[in-house]
C-alpha atoms as a PDB file:
ATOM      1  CA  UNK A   1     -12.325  -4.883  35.598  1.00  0.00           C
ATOM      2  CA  UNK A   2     -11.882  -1.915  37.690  1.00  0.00           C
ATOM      3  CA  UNK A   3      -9.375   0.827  36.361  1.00  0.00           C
ATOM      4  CA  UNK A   4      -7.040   2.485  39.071  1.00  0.00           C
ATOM      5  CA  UNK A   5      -7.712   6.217  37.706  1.00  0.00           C
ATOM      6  CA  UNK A   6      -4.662   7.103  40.101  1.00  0.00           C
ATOM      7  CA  UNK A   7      -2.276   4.563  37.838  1.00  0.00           C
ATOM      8  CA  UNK A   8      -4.228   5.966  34.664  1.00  0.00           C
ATOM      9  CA  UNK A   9      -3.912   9.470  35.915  1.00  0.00           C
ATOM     10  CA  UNK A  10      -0.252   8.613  36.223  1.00  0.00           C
ATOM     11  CA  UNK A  11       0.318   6.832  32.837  1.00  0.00           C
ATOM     12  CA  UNK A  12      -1.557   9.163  31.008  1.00  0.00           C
ATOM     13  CA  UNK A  13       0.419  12.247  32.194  1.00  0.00           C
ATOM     14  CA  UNK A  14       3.950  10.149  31.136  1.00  0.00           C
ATOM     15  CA  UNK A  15       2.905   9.424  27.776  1.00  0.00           C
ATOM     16  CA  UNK A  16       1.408  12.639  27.709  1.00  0.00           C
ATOM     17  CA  UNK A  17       4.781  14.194  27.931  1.00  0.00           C
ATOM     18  CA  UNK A  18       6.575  12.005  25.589  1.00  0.00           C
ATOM     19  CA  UNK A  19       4.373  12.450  22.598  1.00  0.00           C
ATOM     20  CA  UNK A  20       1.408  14.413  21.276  1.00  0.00           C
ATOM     21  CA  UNK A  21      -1.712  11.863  22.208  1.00  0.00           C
ATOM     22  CA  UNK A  22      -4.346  14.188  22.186  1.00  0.00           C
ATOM     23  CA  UNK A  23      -6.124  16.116  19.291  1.00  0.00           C
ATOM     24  CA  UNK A  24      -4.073  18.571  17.575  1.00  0.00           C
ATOM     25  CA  UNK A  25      -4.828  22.273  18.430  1.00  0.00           C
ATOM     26  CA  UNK A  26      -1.848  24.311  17.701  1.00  0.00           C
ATOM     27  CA  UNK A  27       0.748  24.574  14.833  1.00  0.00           C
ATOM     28  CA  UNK A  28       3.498  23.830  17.290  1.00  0.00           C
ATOM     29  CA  UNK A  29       1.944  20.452  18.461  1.00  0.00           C
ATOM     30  CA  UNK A  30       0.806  19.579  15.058  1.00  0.00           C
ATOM     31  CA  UNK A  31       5.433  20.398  14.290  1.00  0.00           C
ATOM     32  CA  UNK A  32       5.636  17.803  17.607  1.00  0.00           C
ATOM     33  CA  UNK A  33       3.283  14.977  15.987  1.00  0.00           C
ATOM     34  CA  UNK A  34       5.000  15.136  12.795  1.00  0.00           C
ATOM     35  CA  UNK A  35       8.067  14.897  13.805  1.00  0.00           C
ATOM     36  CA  UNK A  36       6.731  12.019  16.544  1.00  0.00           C
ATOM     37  CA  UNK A  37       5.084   9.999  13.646  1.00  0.00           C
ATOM     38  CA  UNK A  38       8.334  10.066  11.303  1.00  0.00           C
ATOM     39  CA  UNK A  39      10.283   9.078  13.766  1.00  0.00           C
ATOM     40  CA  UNK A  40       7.880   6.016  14.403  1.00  0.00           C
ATOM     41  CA  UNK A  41       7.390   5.107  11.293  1.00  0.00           C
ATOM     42  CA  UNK A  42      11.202   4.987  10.788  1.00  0.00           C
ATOM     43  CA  UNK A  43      10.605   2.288  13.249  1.00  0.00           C
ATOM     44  CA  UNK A  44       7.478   0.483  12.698  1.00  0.00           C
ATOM     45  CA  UNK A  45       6.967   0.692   9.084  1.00  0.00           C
ATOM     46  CA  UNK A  46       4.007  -0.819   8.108  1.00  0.00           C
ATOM     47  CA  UNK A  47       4.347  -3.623  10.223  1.00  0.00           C
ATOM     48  CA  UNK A  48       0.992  -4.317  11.756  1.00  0.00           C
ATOM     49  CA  UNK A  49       2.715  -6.982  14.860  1.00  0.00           C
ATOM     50  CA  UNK A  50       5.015  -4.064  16.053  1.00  0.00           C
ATOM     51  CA  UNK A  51       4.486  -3.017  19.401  1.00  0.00           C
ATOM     52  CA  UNK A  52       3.966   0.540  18.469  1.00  0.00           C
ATOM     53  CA  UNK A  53       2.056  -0.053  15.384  1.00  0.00           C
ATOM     54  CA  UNK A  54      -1.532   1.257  17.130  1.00  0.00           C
ATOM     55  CA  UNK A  55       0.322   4.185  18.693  1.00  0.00           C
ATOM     56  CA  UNK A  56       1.314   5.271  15.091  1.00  0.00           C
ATOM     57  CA  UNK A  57      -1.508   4.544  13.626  1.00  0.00           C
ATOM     58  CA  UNK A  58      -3.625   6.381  16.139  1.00  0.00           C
ATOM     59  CA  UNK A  59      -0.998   9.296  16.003  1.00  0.00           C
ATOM     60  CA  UNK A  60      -1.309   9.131  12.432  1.00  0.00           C
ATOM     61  CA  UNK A  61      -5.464   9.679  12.782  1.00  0.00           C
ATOM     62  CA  UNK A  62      -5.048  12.799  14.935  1.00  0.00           C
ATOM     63  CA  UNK A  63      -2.531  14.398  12.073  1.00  0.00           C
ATOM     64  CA  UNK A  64      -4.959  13.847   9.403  1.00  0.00           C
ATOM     65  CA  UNK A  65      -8.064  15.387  11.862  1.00  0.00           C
ATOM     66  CA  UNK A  66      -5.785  18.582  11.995  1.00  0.00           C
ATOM     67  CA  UNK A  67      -5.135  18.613   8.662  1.00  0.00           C
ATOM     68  CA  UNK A  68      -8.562  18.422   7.292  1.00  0.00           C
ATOM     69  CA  UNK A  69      -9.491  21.610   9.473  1.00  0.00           C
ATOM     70  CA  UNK A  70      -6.326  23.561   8.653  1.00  0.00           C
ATOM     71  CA  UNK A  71      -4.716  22.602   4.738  1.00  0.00           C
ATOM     72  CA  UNK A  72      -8.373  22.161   2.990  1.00  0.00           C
ATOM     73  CA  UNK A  73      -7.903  20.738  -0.393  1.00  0.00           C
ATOM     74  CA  UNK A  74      -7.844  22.561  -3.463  1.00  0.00           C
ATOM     75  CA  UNK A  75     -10.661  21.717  -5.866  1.00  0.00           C
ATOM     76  CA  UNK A  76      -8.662  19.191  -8.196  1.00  0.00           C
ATOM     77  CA  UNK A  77     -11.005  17.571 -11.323  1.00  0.00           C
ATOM     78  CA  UNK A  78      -9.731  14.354 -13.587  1.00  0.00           C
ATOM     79  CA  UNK A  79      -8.282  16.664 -16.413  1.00  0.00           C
ATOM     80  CA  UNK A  80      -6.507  18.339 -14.201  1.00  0.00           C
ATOM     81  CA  UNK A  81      -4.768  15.237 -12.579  1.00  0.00           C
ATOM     82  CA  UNK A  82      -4.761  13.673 -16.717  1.00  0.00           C
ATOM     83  CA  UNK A  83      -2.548  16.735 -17.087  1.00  0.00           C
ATOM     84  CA  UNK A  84      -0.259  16.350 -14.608  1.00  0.00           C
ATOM     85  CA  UNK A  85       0.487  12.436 -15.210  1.00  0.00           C
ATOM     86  CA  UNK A  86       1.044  13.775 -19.222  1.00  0.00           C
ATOM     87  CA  UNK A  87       3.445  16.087 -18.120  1.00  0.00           C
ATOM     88  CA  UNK A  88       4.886  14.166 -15.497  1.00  0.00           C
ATOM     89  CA  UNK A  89       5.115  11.447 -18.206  1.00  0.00           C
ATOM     90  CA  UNK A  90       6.399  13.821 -21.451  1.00  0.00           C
ATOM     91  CA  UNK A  91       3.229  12.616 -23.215  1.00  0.00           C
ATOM     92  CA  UNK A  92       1.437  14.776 -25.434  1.00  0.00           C
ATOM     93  CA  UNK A  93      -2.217  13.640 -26.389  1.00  0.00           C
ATOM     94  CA  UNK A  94      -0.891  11.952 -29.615  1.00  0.00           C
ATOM     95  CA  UNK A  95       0.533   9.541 -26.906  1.00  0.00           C
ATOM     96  CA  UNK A  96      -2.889   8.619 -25.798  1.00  0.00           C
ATOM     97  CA  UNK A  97      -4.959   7.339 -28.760  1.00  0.00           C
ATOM     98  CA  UNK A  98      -7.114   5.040 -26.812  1.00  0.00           C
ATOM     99  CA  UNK A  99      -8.884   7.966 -25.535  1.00  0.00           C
ATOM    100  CA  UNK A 100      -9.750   9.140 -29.027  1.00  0.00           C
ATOM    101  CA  UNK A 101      -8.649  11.937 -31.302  1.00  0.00           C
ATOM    102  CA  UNK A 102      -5.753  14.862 -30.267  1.00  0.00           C
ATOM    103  CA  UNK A 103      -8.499  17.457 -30.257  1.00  0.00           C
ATOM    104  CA  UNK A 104     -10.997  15.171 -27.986  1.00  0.00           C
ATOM    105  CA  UNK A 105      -8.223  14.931 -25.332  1.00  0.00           C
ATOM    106  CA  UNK A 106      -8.019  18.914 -26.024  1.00  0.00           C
ATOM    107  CA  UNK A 107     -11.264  19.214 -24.554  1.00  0.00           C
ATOM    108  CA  UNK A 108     -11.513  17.275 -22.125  1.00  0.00           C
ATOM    109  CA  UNK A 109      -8.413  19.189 -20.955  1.00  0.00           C
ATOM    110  CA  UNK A 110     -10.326  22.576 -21.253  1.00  0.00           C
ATOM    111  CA  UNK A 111     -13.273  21.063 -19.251  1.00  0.00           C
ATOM    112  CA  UNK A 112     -15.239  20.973 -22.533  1.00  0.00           C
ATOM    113  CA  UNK A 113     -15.589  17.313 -22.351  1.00  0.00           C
ATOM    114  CA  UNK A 114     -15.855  14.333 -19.830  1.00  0.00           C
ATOM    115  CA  UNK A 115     -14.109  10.997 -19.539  1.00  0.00           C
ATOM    116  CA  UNK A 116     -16.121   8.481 -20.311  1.00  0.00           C
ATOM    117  CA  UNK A 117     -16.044   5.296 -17.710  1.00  0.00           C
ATOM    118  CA  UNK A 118     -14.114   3.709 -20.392  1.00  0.00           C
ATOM    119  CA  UNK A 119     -11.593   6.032 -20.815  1.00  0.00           C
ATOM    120  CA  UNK A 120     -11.434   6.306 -16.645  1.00  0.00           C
ATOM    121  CA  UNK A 121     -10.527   2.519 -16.675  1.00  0.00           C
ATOM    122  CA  UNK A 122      -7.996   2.937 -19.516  1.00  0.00           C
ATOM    123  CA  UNK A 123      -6.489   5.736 -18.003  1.00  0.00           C
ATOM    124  CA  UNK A 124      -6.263   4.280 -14.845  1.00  0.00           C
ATOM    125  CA  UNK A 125      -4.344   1.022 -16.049  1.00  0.00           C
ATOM    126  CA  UNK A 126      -1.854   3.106 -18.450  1.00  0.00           C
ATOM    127  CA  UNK A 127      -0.977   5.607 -15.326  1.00  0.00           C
ATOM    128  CA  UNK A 128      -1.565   2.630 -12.702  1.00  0.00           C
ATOM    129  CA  UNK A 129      -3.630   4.961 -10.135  1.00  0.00           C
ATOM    130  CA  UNK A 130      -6.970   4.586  -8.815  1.00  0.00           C
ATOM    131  CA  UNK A 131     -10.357   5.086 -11.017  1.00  0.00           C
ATOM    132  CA  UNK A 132     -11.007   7.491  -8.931  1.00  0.00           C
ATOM    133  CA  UNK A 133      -7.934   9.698  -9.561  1.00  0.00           C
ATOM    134  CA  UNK A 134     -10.361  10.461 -12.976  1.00  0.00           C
ATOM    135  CA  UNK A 135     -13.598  11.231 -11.611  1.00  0.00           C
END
């Protein structure tokens, strides 16, 4: 199949113009793909047969390439994500006896202790999250 780079040339410069297809440099474009990938997703959803569903998803890719370089990730650990879902939840360690004593779940708070793989699974049934969320 032979590709009419004239046609492509063409195509490519219109689509160019109508949404950010291209890796993310600037704040301003990243503002443009944003806004460009809520306003498809408005439309497309999660619908894997809509037309547009690659285009967002591809859009989508190029956001999250830009925002691995410029919003790094804080170091989070398990106890700190435990505490958040106990707040989030008004649970105080006496709410949580399948991981063991009060003063266990104290520790493992302060970083003086670790979740065992047991308490990972438990933990990640009760709060319905990911295993990982722990470790």
């Amino acid at each position: 199949m032979t590709i009419a780079i004239q046609h492509l040339e063409a195509a490519w410069g219109s689509l160019h113009m109508l949404i950010p297809f291209f890796p993310i440099r600037t704040p301003q474009q990243y503002e443009q793909a944003t806004e460009t990938l809520t306003s498809l997703l408005d439309i497309v959803g999660d619908n894997e047969k809509h037309p547009l569903y690659d285009l967002t998803d591809m859009l989508g890719t190029l956001i999250h390439a830009y925002e691995e370089d410029h919003f790094p990730k804080p170091d989070v650990f398990g106890r700190d994500v435990l505490r958040f879902l106990l707040e989030e939840h008004h649970m105080t360690a006496a709410d949580l006896p399948e991981i063991g004593d009060e003063n266990y779940l104290f520790d493992v708070l302060a970083g003086k202790q670790l979740l065992t793989t047991e308490h990972v699974k438990m933990l990640s049934l009760r709060f319905h999250v990911s295993p990982a969320t722990f470790i």
